[in-house]
PDB file of N, CA and C in Angstrom:
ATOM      1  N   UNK A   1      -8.325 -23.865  24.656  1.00  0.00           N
ATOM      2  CA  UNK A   1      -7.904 -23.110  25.821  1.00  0.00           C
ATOM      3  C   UNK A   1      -6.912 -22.012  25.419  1.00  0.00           C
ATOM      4  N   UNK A   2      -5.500 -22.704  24.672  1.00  0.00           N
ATOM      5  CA  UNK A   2      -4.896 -21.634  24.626  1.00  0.00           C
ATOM      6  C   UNK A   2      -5.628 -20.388  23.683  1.00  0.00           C
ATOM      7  N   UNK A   3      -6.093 -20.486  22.546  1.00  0.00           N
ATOM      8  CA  UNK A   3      -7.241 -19.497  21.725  1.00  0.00           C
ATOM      9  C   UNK A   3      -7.531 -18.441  22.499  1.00  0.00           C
ATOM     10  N   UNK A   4      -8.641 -19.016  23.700  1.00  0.00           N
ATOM     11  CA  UNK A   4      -8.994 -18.120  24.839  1.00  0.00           C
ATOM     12  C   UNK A   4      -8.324 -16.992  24.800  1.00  0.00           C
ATOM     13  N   UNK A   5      -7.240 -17.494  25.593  1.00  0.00           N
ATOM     14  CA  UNK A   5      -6.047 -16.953  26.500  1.00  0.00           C
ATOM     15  C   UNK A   5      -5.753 -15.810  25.127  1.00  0.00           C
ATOM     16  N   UNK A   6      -5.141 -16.021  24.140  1.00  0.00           N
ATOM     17  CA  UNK A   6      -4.885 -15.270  22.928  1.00  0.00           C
ATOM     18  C   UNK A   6      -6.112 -14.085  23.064  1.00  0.00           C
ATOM     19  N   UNK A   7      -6.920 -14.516  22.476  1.00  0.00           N
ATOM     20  CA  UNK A   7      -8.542 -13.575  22.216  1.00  0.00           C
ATOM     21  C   UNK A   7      -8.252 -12.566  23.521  1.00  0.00           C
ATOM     22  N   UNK A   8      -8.714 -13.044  24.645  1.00  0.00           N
ATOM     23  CA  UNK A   8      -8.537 -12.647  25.604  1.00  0.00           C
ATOM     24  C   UNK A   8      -7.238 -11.258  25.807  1.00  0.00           C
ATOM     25  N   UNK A   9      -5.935 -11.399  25.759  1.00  0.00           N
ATOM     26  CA  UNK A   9      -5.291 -10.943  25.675  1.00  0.00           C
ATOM     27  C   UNK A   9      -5.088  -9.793  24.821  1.00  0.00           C
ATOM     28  N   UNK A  10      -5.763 -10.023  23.438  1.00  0.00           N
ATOM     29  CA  UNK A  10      -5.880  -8.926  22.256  1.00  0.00           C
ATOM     30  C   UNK A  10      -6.722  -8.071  22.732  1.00  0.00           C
ATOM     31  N   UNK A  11      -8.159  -8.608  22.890  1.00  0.00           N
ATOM     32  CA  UNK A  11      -9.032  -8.020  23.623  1.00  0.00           C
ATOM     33  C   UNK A  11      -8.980  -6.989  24.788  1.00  0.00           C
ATOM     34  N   UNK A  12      -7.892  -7.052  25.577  1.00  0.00           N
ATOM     35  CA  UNK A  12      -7.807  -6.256  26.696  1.00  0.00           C
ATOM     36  C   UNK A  12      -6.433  -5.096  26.101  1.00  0.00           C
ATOM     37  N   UNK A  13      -5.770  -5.614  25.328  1.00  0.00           N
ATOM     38  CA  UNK A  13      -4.707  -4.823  24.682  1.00  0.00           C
ATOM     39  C   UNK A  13      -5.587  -3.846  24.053  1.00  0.00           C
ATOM     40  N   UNK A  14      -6.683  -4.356  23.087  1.00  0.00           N
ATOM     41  CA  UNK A  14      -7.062  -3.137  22.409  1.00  0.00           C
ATOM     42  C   UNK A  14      -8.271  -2.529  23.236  1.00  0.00           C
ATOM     43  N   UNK A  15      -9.029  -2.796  24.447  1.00  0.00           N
ATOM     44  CA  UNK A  15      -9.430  -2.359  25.157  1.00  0.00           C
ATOM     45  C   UNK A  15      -8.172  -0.725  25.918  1.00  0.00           C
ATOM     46  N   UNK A  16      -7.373  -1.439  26.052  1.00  0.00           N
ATOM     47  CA  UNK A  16      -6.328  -0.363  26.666  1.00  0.00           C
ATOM     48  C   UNK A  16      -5.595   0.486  25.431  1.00  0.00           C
ATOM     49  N   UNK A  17      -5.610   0.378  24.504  1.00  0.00           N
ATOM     50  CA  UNK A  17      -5.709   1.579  23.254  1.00  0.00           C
ATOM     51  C   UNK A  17      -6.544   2.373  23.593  1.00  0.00           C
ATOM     52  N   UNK A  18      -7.966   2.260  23.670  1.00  0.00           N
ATOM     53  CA  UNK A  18      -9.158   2.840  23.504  1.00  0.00           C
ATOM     54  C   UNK A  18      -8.883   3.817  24.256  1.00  0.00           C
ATOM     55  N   UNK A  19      -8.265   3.441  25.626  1.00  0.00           N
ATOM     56  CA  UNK A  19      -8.243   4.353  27.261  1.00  0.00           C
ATOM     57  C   UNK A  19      -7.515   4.878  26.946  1.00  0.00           C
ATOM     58  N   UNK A  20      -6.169   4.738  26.523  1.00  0.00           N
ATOM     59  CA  UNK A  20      -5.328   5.371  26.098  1.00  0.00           C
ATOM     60  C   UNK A  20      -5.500   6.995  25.053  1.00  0.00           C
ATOM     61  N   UNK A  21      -5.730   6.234  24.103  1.00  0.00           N
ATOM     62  CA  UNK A  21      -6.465   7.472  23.419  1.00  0.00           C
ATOM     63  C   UNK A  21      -7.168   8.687  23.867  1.00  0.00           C
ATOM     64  N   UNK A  22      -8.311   8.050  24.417  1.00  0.00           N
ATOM     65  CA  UNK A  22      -9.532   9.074  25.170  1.00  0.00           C
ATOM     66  C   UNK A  22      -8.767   9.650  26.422  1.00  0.00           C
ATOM     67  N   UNK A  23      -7.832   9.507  26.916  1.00  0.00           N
ATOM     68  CA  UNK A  23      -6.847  10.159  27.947  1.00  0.00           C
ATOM     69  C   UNK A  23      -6.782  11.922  27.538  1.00  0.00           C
ATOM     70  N   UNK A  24      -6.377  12.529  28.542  1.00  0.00           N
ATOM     71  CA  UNK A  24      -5.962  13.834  28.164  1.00  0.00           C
ATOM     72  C   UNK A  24      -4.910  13.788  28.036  1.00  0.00           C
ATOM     73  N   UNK A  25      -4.187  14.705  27.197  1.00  0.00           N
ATOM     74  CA  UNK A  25      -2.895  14.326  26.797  1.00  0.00           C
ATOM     75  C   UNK A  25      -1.861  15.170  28.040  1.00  0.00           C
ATOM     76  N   UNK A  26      -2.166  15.194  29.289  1.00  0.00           N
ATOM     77  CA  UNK A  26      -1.454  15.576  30.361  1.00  0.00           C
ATOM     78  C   UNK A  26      -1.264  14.182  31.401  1.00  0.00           C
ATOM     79  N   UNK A  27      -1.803  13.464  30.810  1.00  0.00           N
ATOM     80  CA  UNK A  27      -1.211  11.857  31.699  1.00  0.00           C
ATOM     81  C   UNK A  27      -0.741  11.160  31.246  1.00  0.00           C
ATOM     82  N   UNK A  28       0.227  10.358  32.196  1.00  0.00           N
ATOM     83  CA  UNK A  28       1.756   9.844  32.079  1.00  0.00           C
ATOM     84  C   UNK A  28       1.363   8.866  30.704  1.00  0.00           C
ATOM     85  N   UNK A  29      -0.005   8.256  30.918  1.00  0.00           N
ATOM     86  CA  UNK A  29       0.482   7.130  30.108  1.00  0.00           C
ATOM     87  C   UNK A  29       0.098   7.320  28.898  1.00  0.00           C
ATOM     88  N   UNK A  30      -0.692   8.163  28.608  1.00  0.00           N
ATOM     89  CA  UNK A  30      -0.543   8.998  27.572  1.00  0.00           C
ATOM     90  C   UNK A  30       0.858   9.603  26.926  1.00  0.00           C
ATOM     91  N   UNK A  31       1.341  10.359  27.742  1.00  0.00           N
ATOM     92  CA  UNK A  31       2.722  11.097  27.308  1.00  0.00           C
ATOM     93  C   UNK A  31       3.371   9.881  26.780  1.00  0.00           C
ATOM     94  N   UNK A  32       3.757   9.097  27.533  1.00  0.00           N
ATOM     95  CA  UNK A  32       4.757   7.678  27.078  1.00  0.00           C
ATOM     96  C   UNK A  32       4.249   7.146  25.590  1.00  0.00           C
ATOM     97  N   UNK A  33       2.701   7.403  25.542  1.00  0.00           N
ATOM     98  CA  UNK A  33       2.275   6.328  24.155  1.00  0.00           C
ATOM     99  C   UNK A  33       2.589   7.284  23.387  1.00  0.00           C
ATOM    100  N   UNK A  34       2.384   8.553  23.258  1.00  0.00           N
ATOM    101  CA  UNK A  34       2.689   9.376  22.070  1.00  0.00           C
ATOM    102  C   UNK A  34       4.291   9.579  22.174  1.00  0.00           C
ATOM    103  N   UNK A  35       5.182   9.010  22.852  1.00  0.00           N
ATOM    104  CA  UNK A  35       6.381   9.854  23.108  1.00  0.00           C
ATOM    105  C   UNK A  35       7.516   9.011  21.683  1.00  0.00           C
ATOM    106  N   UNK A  36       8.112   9.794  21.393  1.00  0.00           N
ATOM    107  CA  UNK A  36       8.937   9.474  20.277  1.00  0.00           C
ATOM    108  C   UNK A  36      10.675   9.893  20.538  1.00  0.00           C
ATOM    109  N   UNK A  37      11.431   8.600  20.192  1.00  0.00           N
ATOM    110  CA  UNK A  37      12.332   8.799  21.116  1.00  0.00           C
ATOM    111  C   UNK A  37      13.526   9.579  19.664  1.00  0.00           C
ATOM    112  N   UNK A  38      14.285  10.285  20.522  1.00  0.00           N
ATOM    113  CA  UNK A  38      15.358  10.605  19.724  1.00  0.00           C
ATOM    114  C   UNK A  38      16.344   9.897  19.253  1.00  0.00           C
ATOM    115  N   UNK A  39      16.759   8.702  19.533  1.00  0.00           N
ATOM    116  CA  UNK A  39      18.332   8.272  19.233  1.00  0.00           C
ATOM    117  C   UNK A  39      17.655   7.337  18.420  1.00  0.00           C
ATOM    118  N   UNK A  40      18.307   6.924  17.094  1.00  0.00           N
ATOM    119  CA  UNK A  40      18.318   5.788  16.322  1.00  0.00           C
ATOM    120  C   UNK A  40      18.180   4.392  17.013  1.00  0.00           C
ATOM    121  N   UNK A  41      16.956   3.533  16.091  1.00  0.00           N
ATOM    122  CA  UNK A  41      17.084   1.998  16.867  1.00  0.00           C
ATOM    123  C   UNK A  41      18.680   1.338  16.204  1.00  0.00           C
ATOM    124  N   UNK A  42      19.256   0.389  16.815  1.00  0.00           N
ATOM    125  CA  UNK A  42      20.329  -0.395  16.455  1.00  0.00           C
ATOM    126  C   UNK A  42      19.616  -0.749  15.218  1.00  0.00           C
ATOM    127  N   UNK A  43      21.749  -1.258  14.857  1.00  0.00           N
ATOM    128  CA  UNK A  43      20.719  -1.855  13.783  1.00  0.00           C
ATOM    129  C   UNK A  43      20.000  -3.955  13.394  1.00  0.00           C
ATOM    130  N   UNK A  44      19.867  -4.219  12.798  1.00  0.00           N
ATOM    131  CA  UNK A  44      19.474  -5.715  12.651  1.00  0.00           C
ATOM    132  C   UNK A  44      17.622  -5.037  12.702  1.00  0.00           C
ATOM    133  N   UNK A  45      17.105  -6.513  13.320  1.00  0.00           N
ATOM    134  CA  UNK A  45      15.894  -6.669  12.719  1.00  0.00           C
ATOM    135  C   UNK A  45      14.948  -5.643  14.056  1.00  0.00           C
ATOM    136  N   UNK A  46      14.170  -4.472  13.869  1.00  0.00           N
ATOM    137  CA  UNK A  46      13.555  -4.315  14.722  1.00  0.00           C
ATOM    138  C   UNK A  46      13.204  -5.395  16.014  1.00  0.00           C
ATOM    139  N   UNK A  47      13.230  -4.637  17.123  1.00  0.00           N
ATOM    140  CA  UNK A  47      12.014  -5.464  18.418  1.00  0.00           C
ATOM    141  C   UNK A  47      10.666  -4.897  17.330  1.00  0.00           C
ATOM    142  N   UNK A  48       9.613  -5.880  17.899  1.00  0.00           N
ATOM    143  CA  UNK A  48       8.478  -5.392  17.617  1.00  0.00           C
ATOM    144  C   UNK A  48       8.015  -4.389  19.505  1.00  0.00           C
ATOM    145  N   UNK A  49       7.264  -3.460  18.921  1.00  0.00           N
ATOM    146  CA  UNK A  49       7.166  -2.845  20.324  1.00  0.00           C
ATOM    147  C   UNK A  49       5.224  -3.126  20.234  1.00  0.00           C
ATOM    148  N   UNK A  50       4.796  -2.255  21.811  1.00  0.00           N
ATOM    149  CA  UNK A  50       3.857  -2.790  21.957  1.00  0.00           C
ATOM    150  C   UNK A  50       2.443  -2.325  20.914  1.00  0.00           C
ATOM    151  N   UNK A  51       2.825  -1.094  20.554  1.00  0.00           N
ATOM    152  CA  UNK A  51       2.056  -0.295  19.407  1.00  0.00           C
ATOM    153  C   UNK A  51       2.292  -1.344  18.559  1.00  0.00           C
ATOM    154  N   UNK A  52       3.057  -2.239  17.730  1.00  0.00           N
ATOM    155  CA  UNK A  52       3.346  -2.910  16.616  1.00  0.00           C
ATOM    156  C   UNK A  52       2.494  -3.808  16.981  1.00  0.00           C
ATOM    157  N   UNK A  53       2.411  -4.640  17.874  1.00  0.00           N
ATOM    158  CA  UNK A  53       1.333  -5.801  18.111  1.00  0.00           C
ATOM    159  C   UNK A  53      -0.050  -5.258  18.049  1.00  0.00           C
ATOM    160  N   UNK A  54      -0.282  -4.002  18.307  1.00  0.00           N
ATOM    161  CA  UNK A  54      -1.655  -3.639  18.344  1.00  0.00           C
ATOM    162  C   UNK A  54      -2.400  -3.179  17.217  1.00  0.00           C
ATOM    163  N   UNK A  55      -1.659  -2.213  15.995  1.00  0.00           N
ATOM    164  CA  UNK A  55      -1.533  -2.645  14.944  1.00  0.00           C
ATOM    165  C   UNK A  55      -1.562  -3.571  14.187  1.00  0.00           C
ATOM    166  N   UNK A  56      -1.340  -4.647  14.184  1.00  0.00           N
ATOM    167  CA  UNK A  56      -1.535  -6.201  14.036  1.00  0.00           C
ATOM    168  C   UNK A  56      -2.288  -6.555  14.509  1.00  0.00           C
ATOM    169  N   UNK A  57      -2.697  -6.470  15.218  1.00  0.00           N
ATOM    170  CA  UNK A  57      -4.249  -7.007  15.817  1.00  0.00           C
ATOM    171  C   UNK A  57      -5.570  -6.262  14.879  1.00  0.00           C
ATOM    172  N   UNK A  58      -5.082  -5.609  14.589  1.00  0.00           N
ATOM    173  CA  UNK A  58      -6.261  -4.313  14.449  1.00  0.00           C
ATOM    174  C   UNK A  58      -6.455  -4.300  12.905  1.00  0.00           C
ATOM    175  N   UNK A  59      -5.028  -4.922  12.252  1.00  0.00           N
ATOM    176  CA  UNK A  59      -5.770  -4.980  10.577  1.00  0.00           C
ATOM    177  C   UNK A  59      -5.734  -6.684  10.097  1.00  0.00           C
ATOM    178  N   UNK A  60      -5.617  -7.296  11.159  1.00  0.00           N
ATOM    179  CA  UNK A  60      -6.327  -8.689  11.354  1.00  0.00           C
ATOM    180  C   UNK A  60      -7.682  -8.235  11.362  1.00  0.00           C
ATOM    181  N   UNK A  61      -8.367  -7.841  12.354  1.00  0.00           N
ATOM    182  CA  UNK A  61      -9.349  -7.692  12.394  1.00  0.00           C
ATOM    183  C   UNK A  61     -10.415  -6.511  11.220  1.00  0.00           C
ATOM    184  N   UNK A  62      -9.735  -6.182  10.356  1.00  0.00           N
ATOM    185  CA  UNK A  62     -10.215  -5.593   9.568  1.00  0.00           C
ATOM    186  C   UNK A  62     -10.510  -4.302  10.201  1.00  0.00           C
ATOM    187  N   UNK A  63     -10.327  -3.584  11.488  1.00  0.00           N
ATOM    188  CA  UNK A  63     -10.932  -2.471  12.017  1.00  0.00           C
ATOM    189  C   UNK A  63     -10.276  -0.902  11.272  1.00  0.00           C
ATOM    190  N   UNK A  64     -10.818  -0.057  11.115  1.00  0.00           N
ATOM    191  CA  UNK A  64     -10.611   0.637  10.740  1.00  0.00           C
ATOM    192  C   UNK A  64     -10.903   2.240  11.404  1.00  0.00           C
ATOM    193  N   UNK A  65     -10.339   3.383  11.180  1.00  0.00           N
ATOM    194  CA  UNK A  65     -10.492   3.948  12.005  1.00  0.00           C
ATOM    195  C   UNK A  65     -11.138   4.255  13.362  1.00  0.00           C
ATOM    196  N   UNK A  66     -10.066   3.255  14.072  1.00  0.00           N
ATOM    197  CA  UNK A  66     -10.255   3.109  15.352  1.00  0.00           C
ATOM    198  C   UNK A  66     -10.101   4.783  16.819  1.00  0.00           C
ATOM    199  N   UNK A  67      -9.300   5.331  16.061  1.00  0.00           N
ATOM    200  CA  UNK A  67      -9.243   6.307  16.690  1.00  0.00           C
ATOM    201  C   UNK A  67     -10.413   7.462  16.396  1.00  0.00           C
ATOM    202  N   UNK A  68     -11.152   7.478  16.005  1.00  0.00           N
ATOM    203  CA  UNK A  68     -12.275   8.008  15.848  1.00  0.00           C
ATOM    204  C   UNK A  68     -13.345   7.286  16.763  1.00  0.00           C
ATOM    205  N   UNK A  69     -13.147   6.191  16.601  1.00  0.00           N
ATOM    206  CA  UNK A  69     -14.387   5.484  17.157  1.00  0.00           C
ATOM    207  C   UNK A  69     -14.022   5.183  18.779  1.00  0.00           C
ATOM    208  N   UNK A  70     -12.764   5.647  18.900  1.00  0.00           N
ATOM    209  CA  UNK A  70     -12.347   6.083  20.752  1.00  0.00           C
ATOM    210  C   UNK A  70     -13.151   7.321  21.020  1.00  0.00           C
ATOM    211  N   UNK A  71     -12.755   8.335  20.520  1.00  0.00           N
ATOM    212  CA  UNK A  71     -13.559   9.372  20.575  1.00  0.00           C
ATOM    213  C   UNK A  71     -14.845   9.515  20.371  1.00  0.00           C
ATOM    214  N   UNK A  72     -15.437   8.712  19.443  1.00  0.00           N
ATOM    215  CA  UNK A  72     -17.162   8.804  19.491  1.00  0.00           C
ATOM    216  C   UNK A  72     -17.207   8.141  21.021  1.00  0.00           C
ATOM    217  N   UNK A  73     -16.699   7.037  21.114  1.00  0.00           N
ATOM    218  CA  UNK A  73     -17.097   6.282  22.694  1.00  0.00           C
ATOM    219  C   UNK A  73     -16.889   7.421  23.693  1.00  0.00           C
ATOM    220  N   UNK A  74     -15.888   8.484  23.575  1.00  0.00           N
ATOM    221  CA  UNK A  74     -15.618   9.216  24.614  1.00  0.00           C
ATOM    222  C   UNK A  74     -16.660  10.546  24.959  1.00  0.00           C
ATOM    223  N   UNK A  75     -17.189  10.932  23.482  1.00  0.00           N
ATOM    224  CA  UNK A  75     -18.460  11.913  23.482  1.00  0.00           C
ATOM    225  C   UNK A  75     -19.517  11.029  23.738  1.00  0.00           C
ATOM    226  N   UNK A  76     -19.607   9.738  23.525  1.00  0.00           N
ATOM    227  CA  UNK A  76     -21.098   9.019  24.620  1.00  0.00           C
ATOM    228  C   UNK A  76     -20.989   9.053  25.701  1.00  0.00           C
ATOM    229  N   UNK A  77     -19.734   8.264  26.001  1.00  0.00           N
ATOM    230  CA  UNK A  77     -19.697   8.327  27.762  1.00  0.00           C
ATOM    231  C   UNK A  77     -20.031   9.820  28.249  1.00  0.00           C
ATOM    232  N   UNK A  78     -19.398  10.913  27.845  1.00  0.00           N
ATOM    233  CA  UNK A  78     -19.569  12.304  28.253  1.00  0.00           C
ATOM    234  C   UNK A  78     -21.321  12.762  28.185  1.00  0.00           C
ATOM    235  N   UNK A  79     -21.984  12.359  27.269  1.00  0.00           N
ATOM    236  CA  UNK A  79     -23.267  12.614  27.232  1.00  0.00           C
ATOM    237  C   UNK A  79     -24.157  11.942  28.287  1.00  0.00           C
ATOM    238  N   UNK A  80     -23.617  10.679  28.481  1.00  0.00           N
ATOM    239  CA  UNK A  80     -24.493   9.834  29.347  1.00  0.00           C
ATOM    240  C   UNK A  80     -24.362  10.692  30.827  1.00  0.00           C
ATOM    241  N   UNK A  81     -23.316  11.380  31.253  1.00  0.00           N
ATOM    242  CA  UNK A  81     -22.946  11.822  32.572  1.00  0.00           C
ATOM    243  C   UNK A  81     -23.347  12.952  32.678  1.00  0.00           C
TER     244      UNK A  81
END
């Protein structure tokens, strides 16, 4: 059960990369994922943030240029319409 729940969870995380990506870069949630902040993190051990888990997911899974393969999905969807 809990497995599921895990799988599940990665699954929709890197589902929402994908959207993310293929976004125009004039929406919010776009702006926020690319946004890079100015002030130094404290110091001690990083937070992991949510890009860091997804990353981790992603060379668990051996995937590899994933951001390309947002964009091929985004020139299919565009062709199909």
């Amino acid at each position: 059960m809990y497995e599921n729940i895990v799988r599940h969870i990665k699954s929709k995380r890197l589902s929402w990369l994908g959207h993310v990506e293929r976004m125009s870069n004039e929406r919010v949630a776009k702006t926020i994922y690319k946004w890079k902040p100015y002030a130094a993190r404290p110091k001690g051990r990083p937070r992991l943030r949510w890009e860091d888990d997804v990353r981790n997911d992603l060379r668990k899974m051996g995937v590899k240029n994933w951001k390309q393969r947002a964009q091929e999905k985004k020139e299919a969807m565009e062709r199909n319409n």
